[in-house]
PDB file of N, CA and C in Angstrom:
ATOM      1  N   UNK A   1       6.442 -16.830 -20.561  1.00  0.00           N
ATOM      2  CA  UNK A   1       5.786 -17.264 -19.350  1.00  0.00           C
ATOM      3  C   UNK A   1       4.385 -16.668 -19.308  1.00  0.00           C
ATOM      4  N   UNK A   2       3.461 -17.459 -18.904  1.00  0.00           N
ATOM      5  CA  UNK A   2       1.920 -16.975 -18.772  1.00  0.00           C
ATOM      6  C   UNK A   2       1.625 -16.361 -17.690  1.00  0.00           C
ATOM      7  N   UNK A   3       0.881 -15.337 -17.696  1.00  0.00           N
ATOM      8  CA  UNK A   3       0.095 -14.848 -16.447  1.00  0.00           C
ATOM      9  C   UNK A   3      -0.237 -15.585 -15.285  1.00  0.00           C
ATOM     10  N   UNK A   4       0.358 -15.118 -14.518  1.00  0.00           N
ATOM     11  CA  UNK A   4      -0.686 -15.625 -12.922  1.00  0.00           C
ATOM     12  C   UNK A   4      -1.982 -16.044 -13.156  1.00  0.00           C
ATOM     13  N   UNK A   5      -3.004 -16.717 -12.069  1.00  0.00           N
ATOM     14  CA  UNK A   5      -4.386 -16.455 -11.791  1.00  0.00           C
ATOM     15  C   UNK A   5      -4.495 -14.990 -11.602  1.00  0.00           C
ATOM     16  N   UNK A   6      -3.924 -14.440 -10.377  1.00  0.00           N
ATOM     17  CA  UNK A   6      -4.347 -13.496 -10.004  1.00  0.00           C
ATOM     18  C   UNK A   6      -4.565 -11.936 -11.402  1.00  0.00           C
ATOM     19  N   UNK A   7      -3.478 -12.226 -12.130  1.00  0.00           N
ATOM     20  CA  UNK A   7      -3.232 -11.456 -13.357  1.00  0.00           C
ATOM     21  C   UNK A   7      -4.070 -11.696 -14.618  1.00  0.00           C
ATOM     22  N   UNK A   8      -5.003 -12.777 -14.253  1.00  0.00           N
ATOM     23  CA  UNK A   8      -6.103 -13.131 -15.542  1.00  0.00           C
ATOM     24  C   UNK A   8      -7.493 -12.813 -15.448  1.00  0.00           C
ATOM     25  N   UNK A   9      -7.228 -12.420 -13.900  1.00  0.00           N
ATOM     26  CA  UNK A   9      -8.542 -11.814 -13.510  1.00  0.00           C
ATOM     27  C   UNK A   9      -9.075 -10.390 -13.991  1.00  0.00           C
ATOM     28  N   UNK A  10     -10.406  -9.999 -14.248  1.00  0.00           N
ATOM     29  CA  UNK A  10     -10.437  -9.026 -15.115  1.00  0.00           C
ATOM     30  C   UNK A  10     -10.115  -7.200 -14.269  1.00  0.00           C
ATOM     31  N   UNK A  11      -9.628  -6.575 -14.705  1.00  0.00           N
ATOM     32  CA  UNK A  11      -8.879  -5.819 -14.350  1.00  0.00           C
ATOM     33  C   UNK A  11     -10.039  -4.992 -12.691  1.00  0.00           C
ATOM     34  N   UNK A  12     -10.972  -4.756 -13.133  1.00  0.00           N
ATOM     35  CA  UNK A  12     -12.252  -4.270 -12.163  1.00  0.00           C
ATOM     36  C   UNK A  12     -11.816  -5.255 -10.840  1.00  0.00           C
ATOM     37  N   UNK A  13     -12.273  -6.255 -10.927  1.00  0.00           N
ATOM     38  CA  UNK A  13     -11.364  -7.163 -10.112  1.00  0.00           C
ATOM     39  C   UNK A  13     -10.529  -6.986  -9.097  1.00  0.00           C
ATOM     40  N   UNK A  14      -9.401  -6.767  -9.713  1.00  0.00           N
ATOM     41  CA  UNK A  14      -7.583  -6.967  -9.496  1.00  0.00           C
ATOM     42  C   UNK A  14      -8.115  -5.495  -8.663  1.00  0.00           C
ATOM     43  N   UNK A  15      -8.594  -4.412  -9.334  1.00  0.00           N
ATOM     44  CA  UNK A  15      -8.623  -2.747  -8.514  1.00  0.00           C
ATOM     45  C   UNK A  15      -8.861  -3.188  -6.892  1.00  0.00           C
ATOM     46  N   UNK A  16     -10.469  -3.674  -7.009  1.00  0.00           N
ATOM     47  CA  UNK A  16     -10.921  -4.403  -5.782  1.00  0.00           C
ATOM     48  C   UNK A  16     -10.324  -4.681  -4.377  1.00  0.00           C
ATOM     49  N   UNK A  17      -9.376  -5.818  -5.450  1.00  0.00           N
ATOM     50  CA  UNK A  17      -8.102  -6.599  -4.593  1.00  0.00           C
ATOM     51  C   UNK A  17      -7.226  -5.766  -3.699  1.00  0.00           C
ATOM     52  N   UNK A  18      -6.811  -4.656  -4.583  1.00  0.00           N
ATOM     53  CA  UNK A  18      -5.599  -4.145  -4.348  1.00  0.00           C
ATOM     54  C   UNK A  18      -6.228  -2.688  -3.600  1.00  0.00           C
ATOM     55  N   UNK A  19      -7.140  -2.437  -3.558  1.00  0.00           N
ATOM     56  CA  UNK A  19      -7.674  -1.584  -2.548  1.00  0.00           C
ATOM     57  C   UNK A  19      -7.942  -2.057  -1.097  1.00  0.00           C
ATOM     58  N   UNK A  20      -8.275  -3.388  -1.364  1.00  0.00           N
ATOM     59  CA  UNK A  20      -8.660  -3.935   0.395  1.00  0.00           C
ATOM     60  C   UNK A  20      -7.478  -3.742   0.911  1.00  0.00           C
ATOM     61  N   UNK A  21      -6.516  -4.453   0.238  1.00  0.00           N
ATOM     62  CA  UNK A  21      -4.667  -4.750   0.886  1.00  0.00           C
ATOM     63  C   UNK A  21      -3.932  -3.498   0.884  1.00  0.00           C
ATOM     64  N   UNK A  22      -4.330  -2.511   0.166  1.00  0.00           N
ATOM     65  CA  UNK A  22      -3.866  -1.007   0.729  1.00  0.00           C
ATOM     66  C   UNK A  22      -4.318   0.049   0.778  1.00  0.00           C
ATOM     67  N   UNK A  23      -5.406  -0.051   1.159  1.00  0.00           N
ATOM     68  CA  UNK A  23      -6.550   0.908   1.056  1.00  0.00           C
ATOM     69  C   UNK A  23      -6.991   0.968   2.439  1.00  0.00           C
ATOM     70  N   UNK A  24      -6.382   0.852   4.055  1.00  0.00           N
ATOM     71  CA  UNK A  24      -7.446   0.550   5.030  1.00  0.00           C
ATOM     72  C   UNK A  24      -7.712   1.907   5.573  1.00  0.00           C
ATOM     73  N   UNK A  25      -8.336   1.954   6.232  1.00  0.00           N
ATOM     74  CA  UNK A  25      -9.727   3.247   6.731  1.00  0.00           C
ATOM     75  C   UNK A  25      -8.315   4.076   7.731  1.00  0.00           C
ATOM     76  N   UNK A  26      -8.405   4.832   7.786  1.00  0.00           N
ATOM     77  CA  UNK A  26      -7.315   5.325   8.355  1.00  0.00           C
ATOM     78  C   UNK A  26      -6.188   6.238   7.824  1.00  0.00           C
ATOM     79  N   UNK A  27      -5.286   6.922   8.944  1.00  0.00           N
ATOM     80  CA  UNK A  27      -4.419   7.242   8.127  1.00  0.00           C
ATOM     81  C   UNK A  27      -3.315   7.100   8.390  1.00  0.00           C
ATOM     82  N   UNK A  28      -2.607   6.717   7.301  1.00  0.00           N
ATOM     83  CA  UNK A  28      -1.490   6.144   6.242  1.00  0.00           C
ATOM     84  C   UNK A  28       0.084   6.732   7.064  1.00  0.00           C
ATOM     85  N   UNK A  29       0.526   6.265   7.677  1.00  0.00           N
ATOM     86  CA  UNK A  29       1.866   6.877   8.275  1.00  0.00           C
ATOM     87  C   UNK A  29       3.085   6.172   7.699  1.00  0.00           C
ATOM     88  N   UNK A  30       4.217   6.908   6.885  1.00  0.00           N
ATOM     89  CA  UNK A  30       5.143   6.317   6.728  1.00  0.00           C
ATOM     90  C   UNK A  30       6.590   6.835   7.282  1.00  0.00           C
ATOM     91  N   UNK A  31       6.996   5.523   7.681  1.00  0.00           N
ATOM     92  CA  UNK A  31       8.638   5.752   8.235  1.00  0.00           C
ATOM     93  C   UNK A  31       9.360   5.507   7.427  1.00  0.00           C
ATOM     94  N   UNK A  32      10.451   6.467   6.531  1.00  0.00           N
ATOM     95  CA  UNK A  32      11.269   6.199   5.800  1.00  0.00           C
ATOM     96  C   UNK A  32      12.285   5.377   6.153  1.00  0.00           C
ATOM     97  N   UNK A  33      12.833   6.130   7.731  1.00  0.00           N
ATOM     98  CA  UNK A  33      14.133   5.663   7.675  1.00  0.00           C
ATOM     99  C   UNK A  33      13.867   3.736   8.259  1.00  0.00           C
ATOM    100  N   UNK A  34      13.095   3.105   8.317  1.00  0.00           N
ATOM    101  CA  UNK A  34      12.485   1.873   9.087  1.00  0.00           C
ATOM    102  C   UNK A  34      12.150   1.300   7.909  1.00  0.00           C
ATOM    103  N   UNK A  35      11.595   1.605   6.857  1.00  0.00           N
ATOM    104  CA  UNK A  35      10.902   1.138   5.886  1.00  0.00           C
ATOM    105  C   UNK A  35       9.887   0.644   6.201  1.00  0.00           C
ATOM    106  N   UNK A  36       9.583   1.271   7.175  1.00  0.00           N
ATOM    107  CA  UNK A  36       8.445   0.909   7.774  1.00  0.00           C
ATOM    108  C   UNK A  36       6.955   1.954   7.004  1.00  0.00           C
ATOM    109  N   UNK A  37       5.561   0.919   7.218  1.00  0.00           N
ATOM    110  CA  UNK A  37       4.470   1.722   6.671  1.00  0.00           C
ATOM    111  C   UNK A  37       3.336   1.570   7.806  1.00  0.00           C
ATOM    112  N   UNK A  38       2.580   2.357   8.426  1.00  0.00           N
ATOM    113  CA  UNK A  38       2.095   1.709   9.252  1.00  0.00           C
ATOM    114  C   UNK A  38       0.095   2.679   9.040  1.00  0.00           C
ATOM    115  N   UNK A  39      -0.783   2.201   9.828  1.00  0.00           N
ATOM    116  CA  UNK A  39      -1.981   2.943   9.358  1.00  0.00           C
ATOM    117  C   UNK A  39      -2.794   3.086  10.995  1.00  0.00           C
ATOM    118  N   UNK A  40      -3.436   4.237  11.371  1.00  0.00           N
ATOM    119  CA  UNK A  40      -4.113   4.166  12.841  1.00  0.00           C
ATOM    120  C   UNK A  40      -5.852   3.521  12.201  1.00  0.00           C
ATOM    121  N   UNK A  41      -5.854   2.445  12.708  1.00  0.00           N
ATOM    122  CA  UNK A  41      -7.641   2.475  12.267  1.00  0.00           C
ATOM    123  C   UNK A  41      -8.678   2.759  13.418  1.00  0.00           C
ATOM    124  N   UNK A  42      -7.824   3.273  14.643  1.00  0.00           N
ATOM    125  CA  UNK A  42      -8.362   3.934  15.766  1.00  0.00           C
ATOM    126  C   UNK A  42      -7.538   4.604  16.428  1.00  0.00           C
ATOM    127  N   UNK A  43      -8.298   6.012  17.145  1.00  0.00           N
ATOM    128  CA  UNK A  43      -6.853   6.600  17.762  1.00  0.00           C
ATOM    129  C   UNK A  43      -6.315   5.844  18.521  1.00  0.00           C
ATOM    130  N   UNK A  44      -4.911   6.575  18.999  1.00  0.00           N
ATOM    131  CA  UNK A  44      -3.940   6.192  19.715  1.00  0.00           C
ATOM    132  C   UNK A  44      -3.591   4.622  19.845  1.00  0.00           C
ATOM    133  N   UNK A  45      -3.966   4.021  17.956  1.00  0.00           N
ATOM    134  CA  UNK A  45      -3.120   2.433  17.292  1.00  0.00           C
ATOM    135  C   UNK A  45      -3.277   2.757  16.204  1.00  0.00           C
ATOM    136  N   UNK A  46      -2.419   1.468  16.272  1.00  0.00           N
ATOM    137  CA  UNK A  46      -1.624   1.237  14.726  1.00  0.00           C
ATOM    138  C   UNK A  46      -1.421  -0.451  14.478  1.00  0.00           C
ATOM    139  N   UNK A  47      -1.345  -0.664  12.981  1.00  0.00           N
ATOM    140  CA  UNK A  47      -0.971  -1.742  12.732  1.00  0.00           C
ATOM    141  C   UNK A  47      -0.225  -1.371  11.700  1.00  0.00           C
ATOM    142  N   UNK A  48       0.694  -2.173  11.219  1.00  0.00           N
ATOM    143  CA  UNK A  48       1.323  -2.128  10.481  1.00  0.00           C
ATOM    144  C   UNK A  48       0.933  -2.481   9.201  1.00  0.00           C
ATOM    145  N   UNK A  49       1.264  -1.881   7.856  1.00  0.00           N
ATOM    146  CA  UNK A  49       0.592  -2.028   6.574  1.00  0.00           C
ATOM    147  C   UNK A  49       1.816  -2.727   6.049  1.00  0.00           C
ATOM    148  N   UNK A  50       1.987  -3.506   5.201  1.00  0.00           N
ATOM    149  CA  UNK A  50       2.872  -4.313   4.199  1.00  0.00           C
ATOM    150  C   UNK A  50       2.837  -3.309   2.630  1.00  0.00           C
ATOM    151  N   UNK A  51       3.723  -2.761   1.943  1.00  0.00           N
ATOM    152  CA  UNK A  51       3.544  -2.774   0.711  1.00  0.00           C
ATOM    153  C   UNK A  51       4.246  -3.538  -0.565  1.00  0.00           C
ATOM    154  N   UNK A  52       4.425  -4.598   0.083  1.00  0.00           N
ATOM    155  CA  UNK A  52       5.368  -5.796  -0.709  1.00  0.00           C
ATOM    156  C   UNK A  52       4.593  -6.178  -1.712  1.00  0.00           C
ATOM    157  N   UNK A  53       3.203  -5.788  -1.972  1.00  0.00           N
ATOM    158  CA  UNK A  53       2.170  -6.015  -2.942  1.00  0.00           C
ATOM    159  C   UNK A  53       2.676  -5.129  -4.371  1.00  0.00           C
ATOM    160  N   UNK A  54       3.695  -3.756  -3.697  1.00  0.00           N
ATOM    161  CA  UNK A  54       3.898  -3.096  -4.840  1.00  0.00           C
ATOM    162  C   UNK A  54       5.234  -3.186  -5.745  1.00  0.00           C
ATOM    163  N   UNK A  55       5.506  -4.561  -5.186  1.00  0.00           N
ATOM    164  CA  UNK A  55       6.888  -4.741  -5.475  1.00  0.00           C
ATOM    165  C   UNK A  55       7.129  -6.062  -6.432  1.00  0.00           C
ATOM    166  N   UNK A  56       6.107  -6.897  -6.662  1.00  0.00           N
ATOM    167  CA  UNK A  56       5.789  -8.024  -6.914  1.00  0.00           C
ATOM    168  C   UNK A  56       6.226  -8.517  -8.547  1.00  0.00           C
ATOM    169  N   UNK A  57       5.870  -7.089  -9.176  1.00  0.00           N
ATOM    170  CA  UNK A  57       5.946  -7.287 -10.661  1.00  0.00           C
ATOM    171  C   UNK A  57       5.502  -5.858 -11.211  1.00  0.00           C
ATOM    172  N   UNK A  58       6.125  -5.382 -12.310  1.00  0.00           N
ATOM    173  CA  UNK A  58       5.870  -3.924 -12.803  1.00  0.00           C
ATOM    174  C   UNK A  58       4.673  -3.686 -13.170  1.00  0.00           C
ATOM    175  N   UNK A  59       3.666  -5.029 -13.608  1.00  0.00           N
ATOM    176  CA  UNK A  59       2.336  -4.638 -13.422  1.00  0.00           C
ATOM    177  C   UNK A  59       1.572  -4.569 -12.229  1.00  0.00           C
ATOM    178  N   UNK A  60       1.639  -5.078 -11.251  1.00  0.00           N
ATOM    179  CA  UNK A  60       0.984  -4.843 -10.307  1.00  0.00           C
ATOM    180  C   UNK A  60       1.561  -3.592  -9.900  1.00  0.00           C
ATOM    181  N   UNK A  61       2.613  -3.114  -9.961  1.00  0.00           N
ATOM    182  CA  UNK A  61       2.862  -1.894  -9.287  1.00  0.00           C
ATOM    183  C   UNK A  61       2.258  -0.642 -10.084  1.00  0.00           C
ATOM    184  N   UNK A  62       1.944  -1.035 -11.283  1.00  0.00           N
ATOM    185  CA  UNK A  62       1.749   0.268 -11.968  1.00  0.00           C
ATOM    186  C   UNK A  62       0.320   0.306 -12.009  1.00  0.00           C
ATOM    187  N   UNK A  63      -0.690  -0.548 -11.926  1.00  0.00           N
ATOM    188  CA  UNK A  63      -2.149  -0.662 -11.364  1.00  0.00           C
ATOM    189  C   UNK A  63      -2.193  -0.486  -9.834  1.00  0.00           C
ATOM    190  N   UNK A  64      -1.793  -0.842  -8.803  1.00  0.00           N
ATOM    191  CA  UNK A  64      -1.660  -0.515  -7.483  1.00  0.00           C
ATOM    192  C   UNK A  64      -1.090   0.817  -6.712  1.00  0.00           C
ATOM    193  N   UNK A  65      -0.659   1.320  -7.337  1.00  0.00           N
ATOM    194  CA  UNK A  65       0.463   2.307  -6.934  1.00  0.00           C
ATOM    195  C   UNK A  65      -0.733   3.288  -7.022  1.00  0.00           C
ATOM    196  N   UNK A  66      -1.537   3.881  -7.731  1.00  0.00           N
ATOM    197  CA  UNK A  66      -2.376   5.152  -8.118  1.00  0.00           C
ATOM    198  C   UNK A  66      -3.311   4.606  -7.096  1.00  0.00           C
ATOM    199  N   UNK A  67      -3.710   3.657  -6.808  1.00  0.00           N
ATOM    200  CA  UNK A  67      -4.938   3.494  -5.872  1.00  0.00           C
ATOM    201  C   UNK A  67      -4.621   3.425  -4.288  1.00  0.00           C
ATOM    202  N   UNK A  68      -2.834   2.985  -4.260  1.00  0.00           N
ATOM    203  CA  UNK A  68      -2.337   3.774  -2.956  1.00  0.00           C
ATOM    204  C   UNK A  68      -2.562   5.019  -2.547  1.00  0.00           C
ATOM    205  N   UNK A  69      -2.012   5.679  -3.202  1.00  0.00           N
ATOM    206  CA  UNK A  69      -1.704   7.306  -3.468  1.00  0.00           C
ATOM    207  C   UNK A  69      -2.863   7.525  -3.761  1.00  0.00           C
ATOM    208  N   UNK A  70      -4.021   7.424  -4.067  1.00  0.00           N
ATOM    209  CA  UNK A  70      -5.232   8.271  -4.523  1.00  0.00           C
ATOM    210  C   UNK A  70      -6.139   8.041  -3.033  1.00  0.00           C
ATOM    211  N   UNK A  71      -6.349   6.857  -2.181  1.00  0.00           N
ATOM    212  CA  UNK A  71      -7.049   6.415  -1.551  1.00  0.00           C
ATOM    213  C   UNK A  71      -6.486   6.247  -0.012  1.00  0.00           C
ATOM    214  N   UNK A  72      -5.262   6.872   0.018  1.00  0.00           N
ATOM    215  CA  UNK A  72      -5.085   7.008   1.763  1.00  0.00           C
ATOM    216  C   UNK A  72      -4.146   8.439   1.686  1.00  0.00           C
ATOM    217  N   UNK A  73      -4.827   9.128   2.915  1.00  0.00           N
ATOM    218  CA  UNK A  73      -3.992  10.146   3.468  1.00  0.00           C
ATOM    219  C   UNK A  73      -3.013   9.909   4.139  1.00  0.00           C
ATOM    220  N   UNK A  74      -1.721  10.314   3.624  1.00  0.00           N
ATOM    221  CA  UNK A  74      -0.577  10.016   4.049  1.00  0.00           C
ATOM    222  C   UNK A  74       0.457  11.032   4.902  1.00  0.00           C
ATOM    223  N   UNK A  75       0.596  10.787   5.752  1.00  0.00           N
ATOM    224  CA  UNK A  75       1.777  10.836   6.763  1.00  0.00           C
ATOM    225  C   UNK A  75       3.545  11.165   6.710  1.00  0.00           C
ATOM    226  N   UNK A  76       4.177  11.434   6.875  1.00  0.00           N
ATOM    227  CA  UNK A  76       5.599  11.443   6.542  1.00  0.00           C
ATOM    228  C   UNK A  76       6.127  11.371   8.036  1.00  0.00           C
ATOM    229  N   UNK A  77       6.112  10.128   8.957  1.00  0.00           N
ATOM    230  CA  UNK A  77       7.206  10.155  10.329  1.00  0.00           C
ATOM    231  C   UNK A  77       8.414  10.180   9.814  1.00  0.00           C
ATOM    232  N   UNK A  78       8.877  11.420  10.156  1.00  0.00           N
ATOM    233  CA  UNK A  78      10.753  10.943  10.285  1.00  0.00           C
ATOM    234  C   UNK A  78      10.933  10.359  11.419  1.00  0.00           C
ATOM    235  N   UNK A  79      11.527   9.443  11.884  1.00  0.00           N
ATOM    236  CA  UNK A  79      12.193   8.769  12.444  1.00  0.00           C
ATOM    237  C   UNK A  79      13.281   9.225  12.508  1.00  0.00           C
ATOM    238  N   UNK A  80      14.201   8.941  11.799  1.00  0.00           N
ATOM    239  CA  UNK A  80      15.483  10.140  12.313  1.00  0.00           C
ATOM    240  C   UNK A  80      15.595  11.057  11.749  1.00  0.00           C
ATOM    241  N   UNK A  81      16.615  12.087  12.316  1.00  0.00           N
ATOM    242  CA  UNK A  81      16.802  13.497  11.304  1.00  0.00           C
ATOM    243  C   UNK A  81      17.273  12.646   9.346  1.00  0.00           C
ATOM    244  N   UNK A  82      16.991  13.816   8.712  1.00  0.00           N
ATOM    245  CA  UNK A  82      17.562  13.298   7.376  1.00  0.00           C
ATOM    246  C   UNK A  82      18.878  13.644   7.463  1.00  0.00           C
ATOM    247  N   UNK A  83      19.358  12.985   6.372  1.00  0.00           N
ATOM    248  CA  UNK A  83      21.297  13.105   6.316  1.00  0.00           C
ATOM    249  C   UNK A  83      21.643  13.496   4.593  1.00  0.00           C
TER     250      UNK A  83
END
């Protein structure tokens, strides 16, 4: 099977991409137990972030994943106690 569009694009590119869609200005709050991901881009809000981008295919996750983690300060809400 051949590459996507999106996957033929040259890699500089694809970084670009995948920084707008998880990269936003803010910081990065995650709810484990919700599976929830969410980001404040002003105090006291939030919107909710999607990371279904990192789930897509083992290449996108393995180009996307370092520019998550390198490019937002992240959060840990528990939501509930752990078990």
């Amino acid at each position: 099977m051949g590459k996507g569009l999106l996957l033929s694009l040259p890699r500089e590119l694809r970084d670009q991409i995948w920084r707008h869609v998880l990269c936003p200005t803010g910081l990065v709050s995650l709810h484990p137990f919700h599976g929830l991901c969410s980001y404040t881009p002003f105090p006291d809000s939030y919107e909710y972030l999607s990371l279904s981008l990192l789930y897509t295919c083992k290449q996108i996750f393995g180009e996307s994943k370092p520019l998550f983690l390198k490019h937002n300060t992240l959060k840990l809400q528990p939501d509930e106690p752990w078990t």
